[in-house]
C-alpha atoms as a PDB file:
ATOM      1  CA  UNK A   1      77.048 135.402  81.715  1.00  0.00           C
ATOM      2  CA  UNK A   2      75.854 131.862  80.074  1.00  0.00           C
ATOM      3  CA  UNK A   3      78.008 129.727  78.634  1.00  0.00           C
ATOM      4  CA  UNK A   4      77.050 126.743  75.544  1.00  0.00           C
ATOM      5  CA  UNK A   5      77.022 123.757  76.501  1.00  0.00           C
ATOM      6  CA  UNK A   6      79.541 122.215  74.060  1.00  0.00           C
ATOM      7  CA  UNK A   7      78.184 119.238  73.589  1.00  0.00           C
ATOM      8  CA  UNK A   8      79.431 119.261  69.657  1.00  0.00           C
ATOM      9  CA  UNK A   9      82.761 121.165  70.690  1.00  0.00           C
ATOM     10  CA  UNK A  10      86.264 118.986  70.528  1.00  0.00           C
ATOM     11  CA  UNK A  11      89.119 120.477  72.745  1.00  0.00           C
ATOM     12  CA  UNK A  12      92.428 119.355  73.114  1.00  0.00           C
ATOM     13  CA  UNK A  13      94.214 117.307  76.217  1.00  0.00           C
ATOM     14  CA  UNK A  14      97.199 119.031  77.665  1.00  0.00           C
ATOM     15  CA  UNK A  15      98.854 115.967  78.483  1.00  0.00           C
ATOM     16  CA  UNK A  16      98.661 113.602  75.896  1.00  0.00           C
ATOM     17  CA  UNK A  17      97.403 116.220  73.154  1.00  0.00           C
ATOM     18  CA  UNK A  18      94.783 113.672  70.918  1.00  0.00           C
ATOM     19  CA  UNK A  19      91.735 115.462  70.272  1.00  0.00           C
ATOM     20  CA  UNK A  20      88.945 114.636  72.346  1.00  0.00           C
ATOM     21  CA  UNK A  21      84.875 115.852  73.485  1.00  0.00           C
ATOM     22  CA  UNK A  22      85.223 118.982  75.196  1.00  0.00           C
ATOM     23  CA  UNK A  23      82.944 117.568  78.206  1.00  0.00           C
ATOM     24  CA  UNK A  24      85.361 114.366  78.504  1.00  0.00           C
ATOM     25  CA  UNK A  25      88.092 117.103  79.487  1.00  0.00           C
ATOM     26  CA  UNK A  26      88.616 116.741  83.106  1.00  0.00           C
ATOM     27  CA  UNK A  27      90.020 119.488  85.388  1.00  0.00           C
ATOM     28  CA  UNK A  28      93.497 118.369  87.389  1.00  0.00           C
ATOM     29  CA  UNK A  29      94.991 119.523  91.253  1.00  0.00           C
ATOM     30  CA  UNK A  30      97.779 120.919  89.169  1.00  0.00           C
ATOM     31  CA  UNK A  31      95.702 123.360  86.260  1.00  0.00           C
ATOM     32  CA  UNK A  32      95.745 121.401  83.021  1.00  0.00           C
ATOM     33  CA  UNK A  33      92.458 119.858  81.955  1.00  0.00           C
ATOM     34  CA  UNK A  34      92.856 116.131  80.886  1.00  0.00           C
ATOM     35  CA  UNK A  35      91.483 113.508  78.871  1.00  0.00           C
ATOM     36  CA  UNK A  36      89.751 110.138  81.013  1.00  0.00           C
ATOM     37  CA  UNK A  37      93.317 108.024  79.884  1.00  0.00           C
ATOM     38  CA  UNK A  38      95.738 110.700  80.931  1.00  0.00           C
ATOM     39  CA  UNK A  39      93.691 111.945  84.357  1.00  0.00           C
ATOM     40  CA  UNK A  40      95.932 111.312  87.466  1.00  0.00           C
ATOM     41  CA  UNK A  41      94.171 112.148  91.271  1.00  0.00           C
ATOM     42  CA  UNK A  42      97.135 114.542  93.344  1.00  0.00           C
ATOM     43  CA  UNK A  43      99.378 111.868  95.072  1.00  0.00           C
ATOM     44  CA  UNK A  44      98.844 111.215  98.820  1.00  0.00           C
ATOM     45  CA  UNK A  45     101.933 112.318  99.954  1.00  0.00           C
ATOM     46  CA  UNK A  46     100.540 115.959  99.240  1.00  0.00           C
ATOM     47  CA  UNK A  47      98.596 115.912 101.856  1.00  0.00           C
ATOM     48  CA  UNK A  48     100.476 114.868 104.982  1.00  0.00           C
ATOM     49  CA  UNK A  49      98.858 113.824 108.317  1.00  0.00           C
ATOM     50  CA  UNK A  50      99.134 115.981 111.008  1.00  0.00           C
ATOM     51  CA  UNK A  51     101.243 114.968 113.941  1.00  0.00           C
ATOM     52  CA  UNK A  52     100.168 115.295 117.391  1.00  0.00           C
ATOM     53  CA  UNK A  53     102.891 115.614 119.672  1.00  0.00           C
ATOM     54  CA  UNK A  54     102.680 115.685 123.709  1.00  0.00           C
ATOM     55  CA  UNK A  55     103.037 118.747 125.591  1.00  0.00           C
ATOM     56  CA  UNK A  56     107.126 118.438 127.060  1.00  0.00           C
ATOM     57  CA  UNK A  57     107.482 121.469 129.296  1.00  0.00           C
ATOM     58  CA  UNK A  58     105.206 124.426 131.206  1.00  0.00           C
ATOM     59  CA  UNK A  59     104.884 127.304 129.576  1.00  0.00           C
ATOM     60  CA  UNK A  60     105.749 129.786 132.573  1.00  0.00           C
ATOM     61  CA  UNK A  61     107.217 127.253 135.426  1.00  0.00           C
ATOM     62  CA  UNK A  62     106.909 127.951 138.835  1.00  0.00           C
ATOM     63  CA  UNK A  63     109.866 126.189 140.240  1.00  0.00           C
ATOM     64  CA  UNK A  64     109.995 125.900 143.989  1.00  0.00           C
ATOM     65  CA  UNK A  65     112.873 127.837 145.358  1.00  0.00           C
ATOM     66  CA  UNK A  66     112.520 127.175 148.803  1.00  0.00           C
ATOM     67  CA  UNK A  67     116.040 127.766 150.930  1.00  0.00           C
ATOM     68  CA  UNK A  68     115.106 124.621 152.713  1.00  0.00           C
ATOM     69  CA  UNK A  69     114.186 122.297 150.128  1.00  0.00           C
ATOM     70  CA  UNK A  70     117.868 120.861 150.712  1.00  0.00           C
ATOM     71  CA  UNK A  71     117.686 119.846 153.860  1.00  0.00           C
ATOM     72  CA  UNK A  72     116.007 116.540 155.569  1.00  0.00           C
ATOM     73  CA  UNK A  73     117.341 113.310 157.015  1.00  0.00           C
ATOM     74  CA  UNK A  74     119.023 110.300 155.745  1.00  0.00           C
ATOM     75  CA  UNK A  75     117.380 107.116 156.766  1.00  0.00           C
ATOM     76  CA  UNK A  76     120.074 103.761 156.246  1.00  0.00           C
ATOM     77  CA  UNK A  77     118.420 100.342 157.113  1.00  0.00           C
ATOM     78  CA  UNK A  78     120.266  97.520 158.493  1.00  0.00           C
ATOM     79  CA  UNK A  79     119.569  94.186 156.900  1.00  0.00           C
ATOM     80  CA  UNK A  80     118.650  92.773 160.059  1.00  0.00           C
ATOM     81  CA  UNK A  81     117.519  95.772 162.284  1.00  0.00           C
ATOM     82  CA  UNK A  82     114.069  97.939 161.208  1.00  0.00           C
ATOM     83  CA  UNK A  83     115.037 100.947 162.871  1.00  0.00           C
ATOM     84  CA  UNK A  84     116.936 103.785 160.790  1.00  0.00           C
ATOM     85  CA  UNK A  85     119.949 104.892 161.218  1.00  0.00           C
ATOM     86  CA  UNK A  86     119.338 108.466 160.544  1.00  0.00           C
ATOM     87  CA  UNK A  87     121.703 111.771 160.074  1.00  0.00           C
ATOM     88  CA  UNK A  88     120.575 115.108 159.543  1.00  0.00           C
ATOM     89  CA  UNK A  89     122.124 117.291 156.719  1.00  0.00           C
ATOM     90  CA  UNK A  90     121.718 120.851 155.606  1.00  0.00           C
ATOM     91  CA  UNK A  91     122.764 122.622 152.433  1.00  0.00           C
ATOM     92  CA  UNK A  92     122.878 119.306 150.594  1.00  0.00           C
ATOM     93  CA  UNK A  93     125.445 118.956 147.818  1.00  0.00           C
ATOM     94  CA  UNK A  94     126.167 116.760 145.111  1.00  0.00           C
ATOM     95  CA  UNK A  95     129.802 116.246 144.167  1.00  0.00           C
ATOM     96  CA  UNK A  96     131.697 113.784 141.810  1.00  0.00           C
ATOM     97  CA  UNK A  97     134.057 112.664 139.349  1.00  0.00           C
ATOM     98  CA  UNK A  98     134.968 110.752 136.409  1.00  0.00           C
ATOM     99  CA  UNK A  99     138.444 109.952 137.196  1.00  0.00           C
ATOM    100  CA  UNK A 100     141.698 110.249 135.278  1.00  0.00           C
ATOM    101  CA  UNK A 101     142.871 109.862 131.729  1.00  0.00           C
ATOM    102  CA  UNK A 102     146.397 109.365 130.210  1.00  0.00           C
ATOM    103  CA  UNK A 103     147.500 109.783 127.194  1.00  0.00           C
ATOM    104  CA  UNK A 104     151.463 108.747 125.851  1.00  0.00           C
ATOM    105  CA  UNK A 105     153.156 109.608 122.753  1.00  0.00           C
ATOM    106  CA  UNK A 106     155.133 105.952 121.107  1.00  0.00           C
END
């Protein structure tokens, strides 16, 4: 299908509504077709950068769960002897505490 060219035509702005040359109308991001005065680009924050972000955990771990992976030796230096003071340990545990709070009514 062919089109004129419209190089006599007059068309109307949608923003500002003055009468204007149909080929001076240009098209907008958000539909309406504009005269050169009342022509805005889309704003930058429409197009937001993409963030990159680092890679935090595996997707399908394979922890060690070795029965022995607790045990091994404590080494304690003196301050004036280089030889360790060792002791062996086995089933190693962790324990600990916070200590006490108290709380009175005046």
């Amino acid at each position: 299908m062919a089109y004129a060219a419209g190089k006599y035509a007059k068309a109307m702005c949608d923003i500002c509504g003055f009468e204007v040359k149909y080929s001076d109308l240009q098209p907008q991001w958000d539909g309406f077709r504009a005269c050169p005065e009342c022509w805005t680009p889309r704003h930058p924050q429409d197009f937001p950068k993409i963030v990159i972000t680092d890679a935090e955990a595996l997707r399908n771990p394979r922890p060690d769960n070795d029965l022995e992976a607790g045990n091994g030796t404590i080494y304690v230096y003196a301050a004036n002897d280089a030889t360790p003071v060792g002791s062996t340990f086995t089933g190693f545990k962790a324990e600990g505490s916070v200590g006490t709070v108290t709380v009175s009514i005046s």
